[in-house]
Protein backbone atom coordinates (compact mmCIF):
# COMPACT_ATOMS: atom_id res chain seq x y z
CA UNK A 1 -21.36 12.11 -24.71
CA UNK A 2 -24.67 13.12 -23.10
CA UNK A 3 -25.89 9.19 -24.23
CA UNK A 4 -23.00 7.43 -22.68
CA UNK A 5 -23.74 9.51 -18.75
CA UNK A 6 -26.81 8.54 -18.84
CA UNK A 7 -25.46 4.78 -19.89
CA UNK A 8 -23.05 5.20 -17.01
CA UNK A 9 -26.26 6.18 -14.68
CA UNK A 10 -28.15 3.53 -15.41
CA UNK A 11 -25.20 0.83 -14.90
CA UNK A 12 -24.51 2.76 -11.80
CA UNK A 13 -28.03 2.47 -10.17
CA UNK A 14 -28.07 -0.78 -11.17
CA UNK A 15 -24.83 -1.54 -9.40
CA UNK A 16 -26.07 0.08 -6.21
CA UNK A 17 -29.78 -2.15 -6.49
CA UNK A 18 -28.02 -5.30 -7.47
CA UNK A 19 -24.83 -5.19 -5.19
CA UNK A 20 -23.01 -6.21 -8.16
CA UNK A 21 -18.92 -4.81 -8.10
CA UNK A 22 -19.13 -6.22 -12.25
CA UNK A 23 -21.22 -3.58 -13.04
CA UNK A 24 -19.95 -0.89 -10.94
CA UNK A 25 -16.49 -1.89 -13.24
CA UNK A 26 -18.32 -1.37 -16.39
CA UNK A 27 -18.85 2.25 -15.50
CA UNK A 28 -15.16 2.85 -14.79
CA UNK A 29 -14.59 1.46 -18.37
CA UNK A 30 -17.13 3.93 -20.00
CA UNK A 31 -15.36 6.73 -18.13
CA UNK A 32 -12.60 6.08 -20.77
CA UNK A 33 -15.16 6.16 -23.60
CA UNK A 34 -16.40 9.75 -21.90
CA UNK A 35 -12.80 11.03 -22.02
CA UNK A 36 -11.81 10.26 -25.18
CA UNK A 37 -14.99 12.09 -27.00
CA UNK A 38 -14.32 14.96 -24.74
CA UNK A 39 -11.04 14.96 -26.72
CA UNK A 40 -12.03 14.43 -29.42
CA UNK A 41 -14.54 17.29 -29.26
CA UNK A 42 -11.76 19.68 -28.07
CA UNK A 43 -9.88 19.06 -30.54
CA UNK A 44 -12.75 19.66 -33.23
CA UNK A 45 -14.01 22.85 -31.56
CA UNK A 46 -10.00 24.71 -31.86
CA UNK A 47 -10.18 23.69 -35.28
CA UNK A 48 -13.34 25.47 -35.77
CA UNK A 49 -11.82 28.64 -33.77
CA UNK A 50 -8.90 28.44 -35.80
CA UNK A 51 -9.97 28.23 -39.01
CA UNK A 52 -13.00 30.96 -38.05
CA UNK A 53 -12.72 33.55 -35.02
CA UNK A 54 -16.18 34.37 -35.49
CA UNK A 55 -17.25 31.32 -34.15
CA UNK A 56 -14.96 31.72 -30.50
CA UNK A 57 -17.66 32.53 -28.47
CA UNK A 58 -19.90 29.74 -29.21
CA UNK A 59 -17.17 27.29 -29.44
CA UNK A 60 -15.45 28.09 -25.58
CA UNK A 61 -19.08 27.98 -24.53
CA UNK A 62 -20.08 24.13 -26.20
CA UNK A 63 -16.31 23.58 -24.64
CA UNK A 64 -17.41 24.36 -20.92
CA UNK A 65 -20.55 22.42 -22.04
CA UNK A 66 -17.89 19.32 -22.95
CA UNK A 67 -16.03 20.12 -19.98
CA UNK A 68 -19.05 19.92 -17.70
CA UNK A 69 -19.77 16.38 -18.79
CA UNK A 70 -16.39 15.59 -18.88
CA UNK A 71 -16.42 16.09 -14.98
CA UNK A 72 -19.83 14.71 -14.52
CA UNK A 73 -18.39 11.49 -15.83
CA UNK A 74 -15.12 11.27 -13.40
CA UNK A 75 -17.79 12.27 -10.69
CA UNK A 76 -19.84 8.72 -11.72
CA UNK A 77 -15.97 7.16 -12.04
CA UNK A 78 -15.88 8.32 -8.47
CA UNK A 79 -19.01 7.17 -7.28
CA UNK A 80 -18.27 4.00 -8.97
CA UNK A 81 -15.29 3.41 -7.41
CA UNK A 82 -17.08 3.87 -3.82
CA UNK A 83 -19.50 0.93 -4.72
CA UNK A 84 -16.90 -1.13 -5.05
CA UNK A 85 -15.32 -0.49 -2.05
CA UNK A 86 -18.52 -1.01 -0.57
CA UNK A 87 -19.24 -3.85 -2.38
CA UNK A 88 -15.77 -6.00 -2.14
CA UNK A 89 -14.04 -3.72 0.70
CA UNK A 90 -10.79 -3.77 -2.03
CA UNK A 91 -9.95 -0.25 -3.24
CA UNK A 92 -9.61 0.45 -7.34
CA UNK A 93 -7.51 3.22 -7.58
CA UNK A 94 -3.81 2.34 -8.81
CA UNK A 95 -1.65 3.83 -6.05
CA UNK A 96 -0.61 7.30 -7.07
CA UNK A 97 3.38 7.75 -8.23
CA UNK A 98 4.74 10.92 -9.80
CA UNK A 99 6.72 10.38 -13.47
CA UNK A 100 9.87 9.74 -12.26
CA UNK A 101 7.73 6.33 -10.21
CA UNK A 102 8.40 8.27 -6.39
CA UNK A 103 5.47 8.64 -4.06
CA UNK A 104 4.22 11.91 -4.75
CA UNK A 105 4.72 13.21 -0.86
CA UNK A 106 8.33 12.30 -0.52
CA UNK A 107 10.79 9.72 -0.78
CA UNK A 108 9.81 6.03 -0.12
CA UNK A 109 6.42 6.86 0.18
CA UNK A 110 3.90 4.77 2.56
CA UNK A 111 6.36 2.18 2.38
CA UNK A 112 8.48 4.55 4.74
CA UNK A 113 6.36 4.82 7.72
CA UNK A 114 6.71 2.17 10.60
CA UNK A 115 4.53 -1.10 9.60
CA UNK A 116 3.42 -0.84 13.35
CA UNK A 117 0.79 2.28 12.46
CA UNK A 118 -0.38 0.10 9.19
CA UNK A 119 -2.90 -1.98 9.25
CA UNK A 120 -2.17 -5.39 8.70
CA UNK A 121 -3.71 -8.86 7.00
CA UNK A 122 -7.39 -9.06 7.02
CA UNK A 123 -7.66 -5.91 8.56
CA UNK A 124 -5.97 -3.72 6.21
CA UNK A 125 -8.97 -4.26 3.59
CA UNK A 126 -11.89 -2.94 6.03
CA UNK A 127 -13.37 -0.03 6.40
CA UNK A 128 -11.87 2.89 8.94
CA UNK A 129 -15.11 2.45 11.32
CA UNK A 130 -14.31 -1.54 11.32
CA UNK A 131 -10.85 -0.47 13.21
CA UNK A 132 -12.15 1.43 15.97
CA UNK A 133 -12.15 5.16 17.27
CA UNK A 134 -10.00 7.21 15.63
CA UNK A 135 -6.52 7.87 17.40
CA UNK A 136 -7.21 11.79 16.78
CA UNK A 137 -10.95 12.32 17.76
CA UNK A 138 -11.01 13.93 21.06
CA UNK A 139 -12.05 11.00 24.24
CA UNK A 140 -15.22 11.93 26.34
């Protein structure tokens, strides 16, 4: 696990020094890889609990340890996903629904609110600071 963060790192710093989206992708890939052996480790530590309670203490402690890296890893999925932005000005996240495919903050979602207070076209895809003051921060 410890291996693949610093993997991530590197492709990461890279990413930043190069300008290159590609390999800011390939970290948001390895954040899979990161997730699955936190898992997998999980699983193997309650095993180890359950089969001997002598060995609870050390095994919730190497589980915050997992956890810890496990989070360190979305944090670089994060980061990651900010270069891109950067980079391309196109956002990677999948647009968030709740299980029964709703927008999690009511019904109809963004797709609700008047088109007029949306950006639109080109503008739509650049950065908040591109549009202009904010319609909220106070005028002097």
């Amino acid at each position: 696990m410890g291996r693949r963060l610093l993997e991530m790192m590197d492709a990461l710093s890279k990413a930043v020094a190069e300008r290159d989206p590609g390999l800011a992708r390939q970290v948001l890939s390895m954040d899979d890889h990161v997730d699955a052996l936190y898992e997998e480790v999980s699983r193997e530590l309650i095993t180890y609990m359950m089969e001997d309670p002598r060995t609870i203490t050390k095994a919730l402690t190497l589980m915050r340890v997992a956890r810890s890296y496990e989070r360190l890893g979305d944090h670089l999925e994060n980061i990651a996903e900010r270069v891109i932005y950067w980079l391309t000005g196109r956002c990677t996240r999948p647009r968030r629904t709740s299980i029964d495919g709703t927008h999690p903050r009511g019904e109809g979602g963004p797709e609700a609110a008047p088109s007029s207070k949306r950006p639109q076209g080109e503008e739509a895809s650049w950065p908040r600071w591109r549009r202009g003051p904010s319609p909220i921060a106070p005028s002097s």
